[in-house]
Protein backbone atom coordinates (compact mmCIF):
# COMPACT_ATOMS: atom_id res chain seq x y z
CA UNK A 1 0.00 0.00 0.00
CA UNK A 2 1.33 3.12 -1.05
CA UNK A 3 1.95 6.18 1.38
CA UNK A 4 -0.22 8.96 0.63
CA UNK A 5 0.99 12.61 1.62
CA UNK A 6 -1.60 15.35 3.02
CA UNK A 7 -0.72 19.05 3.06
CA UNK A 8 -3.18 21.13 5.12
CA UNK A 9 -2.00 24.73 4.75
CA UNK A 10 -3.53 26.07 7.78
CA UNK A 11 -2.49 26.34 11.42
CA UNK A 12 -3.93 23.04 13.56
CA UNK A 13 -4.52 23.38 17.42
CA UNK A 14 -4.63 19.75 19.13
CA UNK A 15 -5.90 19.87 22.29
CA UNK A 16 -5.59 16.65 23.21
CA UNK A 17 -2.40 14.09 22.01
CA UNK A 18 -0.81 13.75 19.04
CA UNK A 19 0.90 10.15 18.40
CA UNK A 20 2.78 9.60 15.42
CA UNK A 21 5.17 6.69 13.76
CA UNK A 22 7.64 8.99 12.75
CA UNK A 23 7.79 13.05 13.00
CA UNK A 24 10.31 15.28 11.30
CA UNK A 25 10.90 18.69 12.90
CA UNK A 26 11.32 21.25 10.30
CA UNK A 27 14.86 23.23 10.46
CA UNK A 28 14.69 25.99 12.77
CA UNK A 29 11.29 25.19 14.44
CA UNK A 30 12.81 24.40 17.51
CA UNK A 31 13.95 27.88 18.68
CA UNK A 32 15.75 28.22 22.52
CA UNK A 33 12.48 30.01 23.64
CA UNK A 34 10.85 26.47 22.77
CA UNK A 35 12.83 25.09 25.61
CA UNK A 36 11.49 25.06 29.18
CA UNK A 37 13.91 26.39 31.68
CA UNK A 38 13.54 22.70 33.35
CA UNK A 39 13.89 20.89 30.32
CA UNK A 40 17.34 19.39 32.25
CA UNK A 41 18.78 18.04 29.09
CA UNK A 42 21.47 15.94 29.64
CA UNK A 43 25.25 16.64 28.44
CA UNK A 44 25.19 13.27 26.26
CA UNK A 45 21.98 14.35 24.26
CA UNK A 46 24.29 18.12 23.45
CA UNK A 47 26.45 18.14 19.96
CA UNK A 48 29.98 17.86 20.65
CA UNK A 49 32.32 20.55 19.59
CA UNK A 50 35.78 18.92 18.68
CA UNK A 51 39.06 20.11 20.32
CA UNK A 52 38.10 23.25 21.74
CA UNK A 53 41.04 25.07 22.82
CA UNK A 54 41.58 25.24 27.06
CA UNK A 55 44.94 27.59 27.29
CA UNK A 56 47.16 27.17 30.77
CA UNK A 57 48.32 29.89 32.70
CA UNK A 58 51.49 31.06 32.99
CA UNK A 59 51.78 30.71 36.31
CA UNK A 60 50.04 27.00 36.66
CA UNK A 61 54.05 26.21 35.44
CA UNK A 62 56.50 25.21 38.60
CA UNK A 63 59.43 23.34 38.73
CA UNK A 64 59.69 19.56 38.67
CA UNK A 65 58.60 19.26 42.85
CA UNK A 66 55.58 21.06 41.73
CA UNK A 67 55.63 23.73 44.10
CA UNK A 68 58.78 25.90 43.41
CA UNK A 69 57.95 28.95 40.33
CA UNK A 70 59.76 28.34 37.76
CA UNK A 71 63.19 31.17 37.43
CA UNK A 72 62.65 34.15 35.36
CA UNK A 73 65.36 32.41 32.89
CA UNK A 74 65.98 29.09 31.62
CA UNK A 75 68.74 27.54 34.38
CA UNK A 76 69.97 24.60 32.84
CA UNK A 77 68.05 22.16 34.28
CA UNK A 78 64.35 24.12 34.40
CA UNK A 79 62.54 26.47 31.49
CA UNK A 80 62.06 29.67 32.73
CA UNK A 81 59.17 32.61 32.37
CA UNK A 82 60.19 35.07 30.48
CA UNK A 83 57.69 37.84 31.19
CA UNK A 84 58.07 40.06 28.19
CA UNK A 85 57.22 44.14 28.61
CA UNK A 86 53.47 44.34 29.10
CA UNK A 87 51.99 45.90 26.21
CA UNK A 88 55.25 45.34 24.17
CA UNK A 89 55.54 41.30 24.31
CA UNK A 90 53.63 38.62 25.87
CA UNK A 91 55.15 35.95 28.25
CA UNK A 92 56.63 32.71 27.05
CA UNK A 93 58.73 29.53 28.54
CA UNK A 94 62.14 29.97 27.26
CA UNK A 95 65.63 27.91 27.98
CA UNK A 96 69.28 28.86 28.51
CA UNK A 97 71.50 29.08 25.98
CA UNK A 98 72.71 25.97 24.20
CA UNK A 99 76.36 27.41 22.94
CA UNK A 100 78.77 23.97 21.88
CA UNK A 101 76.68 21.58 24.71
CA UNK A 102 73.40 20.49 25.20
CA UNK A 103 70.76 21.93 27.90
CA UNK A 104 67.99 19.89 28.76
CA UNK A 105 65.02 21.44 30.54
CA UNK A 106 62.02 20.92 32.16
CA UNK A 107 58.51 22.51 33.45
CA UNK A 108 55.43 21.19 34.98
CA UNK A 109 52.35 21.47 35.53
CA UNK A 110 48.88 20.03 36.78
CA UNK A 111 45.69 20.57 34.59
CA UNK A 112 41.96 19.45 35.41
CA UNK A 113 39.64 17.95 32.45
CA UNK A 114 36.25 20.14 32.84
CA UNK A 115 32.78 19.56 33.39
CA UNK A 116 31.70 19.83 29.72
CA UNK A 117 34.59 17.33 28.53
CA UNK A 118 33.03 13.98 26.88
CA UNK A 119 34.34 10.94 27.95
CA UNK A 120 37.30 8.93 26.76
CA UNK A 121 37.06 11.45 23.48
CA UNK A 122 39.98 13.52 22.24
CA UNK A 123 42.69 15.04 24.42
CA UNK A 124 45.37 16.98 22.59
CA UNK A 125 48.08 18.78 24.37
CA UNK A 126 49.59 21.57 22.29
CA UNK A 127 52.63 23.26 22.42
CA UNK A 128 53.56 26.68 19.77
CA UNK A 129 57.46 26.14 19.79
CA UNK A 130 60.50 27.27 18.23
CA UNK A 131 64.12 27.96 18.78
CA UNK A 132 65.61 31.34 18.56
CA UNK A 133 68.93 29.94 16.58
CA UNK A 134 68.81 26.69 14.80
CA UNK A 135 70.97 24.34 17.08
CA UNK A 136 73.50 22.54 15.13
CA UNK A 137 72.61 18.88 16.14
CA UNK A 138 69.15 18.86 17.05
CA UNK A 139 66.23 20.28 19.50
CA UNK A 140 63.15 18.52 20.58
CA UNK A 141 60.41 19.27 22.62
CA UNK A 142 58.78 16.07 24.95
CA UNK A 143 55.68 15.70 26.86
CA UNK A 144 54.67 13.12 29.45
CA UNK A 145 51.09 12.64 30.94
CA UNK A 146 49.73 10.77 33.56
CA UNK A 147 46.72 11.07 35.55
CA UNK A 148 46.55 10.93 39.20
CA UNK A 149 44.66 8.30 40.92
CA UNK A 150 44.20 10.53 44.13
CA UNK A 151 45.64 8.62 46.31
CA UNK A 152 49.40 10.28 45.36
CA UNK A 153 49.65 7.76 42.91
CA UNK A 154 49.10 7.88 38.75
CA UNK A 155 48.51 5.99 35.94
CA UNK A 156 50.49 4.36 32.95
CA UNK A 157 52.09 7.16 30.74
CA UNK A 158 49.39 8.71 28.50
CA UNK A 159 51.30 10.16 26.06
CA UNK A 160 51.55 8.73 23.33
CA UNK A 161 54.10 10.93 20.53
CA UNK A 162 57.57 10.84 20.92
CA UNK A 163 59.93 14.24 21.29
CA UNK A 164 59.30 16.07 18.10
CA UNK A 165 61.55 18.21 16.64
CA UNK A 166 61.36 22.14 17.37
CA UNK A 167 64.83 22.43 15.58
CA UNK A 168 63.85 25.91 13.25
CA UNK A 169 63.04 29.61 14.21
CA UNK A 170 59.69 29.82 12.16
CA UNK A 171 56.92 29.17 15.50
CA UNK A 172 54.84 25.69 14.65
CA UNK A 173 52.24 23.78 16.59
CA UNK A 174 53.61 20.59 18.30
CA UNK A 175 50.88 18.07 19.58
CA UNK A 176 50.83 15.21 21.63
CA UNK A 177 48.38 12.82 21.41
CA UNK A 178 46.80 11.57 24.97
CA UNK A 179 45.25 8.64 25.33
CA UNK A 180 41.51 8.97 26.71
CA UNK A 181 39.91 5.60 26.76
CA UNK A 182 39.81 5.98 30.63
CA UNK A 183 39.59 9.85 31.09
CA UNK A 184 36.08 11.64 32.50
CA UNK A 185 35.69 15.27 33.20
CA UNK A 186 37.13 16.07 36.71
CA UNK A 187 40.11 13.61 36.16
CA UNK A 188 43.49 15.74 36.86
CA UNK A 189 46.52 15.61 34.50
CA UNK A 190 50.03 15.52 35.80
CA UNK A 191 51.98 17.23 32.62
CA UNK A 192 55.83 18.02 32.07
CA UNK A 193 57.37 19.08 29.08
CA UNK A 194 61.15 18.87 28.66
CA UNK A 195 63.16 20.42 26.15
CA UNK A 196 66.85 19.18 25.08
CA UNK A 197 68.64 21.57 22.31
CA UNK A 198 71.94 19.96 21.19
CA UNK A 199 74.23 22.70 19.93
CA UNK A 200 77.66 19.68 20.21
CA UNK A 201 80.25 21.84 17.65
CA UNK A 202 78.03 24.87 17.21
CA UNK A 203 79.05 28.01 18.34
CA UNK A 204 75.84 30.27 18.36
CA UNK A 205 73.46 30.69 21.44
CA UNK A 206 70.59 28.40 21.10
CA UNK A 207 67.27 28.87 23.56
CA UNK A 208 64.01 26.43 23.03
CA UNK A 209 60.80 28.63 23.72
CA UNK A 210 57.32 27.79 23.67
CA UNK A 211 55.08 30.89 23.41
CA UNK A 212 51.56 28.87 24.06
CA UNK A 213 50.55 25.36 25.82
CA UNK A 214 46.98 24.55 25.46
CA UNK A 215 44.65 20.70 25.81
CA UNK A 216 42.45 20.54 22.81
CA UNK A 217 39.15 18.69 24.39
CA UNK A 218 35.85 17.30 22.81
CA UNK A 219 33.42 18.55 24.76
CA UNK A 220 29.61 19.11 25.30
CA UNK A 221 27.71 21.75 26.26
C-alpha cells in the first residue's frame, strides 16, 4: 500500500495528544524560547564541539617538585618565564642558551579535564614552539602525561608521541596525542614538558621557547 501525503495549509490546534510513527521537525522550528527552563537536558543528548582550545596559565608552570615557580630564565636544568614588557611582548617559557653543549630542561604542571569534557574522546596537548637559533645537532620538545589516581599515585604514561623536533626559528604547533579511553571530566593531569637543544660543535646561542601550551578537548555543552 502506497503512502499517501496530506498538506493542510492552515495552522492546527490539538488539544488533546498527538501520536505519530515517525515526525520530522522542520529546520529551525525548535527555537531556545521552545525550551522550558527545566527541560534538564542531559550533556550526552548536546552536539559535541571537537578540540576546543583550554589555554594554561602562565603561572600553573613550577618546577619539577611542583611547588617551586619556575626562574625568570631558563637555568639549565628548568625552562624559565620570560615575562616580556606588558603591552610590548607577551610571556613565554624559554631555555638557557645551548652554545657547543646540550641543555635539557624541564617545566610542569597540573591541569583538570572540565565539566563539559566527553568521555574517553579527544585530548590533545599543544605546544607553539621554536628555537631562537637553529641548534646545530638537534632540539626537541617532549611531553609526558599521567593522571593521578588521588591517592598520590598515577597511571600508565598517556602520552603517546615521541619528542618532536622544534629544531627551526619559524613558530609551529607541536601536539601530543593523549590517550583517553579511561579519562572523565574532573580527572586531573600531571603534565611536564622537557626540552633538550643539542648545539655539540656549534658556536651560536641556542634557547628552546614555547610561546603557548593549550589541551584541545571534545566537549559538550
Amino acid at each position: 500500500m502506497a503512502n499517501n501525503t496530506v498538506v493542510l495549509p492552515v495552522d492546527i490546534v490539538i488539544q488533546g495528544s498527538l501520536s505519530a510513527t515517525t515526525f520530522t521537525v522542520p529546520a529551525n522550528a525548535v527555537t531556545n524560547a521552545s525550551i522550558i527552563s527545566t527541560a534538564a537536558i542531559a550533556r550526552s543528548k548536546l552536539a559535541q564541539d571537537a578540540l576546543v582550545k583550554y589555554s594554561i596559565p602562565w603561572h600553573c608552570f613550577k618546577k619539577n617538585d611542583m611547588v617551586t615557580p619556575l626562574p625568570t630564565a631558563g637555568d639549565s636544568t628548568n625552562l624559565g618565564i620570560v615575562a616580556g614588557t606588558h603591552g610590548t611582548a607577551s610571556p613565554m617559557l624559554a631555555g638557557a642558551g645551548a652554545n657547543n653543549n646540550t641543555k635539557t630542561e624541564t617545566a610542569r604542571f597540573s591541569f583538570t579535564l572540565p565539566a563539559e569534557y566527553d568521555a574517553a574522546q579527544t585530548v590533545t596537548l599543544r605546544c607553539h614552539a621554536r628555537v631562537d637559533a637553529v641548534a646545530n645537532t638537534s632540539a626537541t620538545l617532549d611531553a609526558q602525561c599521567f593522571e593521578s589516581d588521588t591517592e598520590a599515585g598515577i597511571s600508565a604514561e598517556l602520552c603517546t608521541t615521541a619528542a618532536t623536533t622544534i629544531n627551526s626559528t619559524s613558530w609551529a604547533n607541536v601536539d601530543f596525542t593523549i590517550t583517553a579511553t579511561d579519562l572523565v571530566a574532573g580527572d586531573m593531569l600531571d603534565v611536564e614538558l622537557t626540552t633538550v637543544v643539542n648545539d655539540t660543535g656549534g658556536s651560536g646561542t641556542c634557547k628552546a621557547n614555547i610561546g603557548l601550551v593549550q589541551f584541545l578537548l571534545d566537549i559538550r555543552g
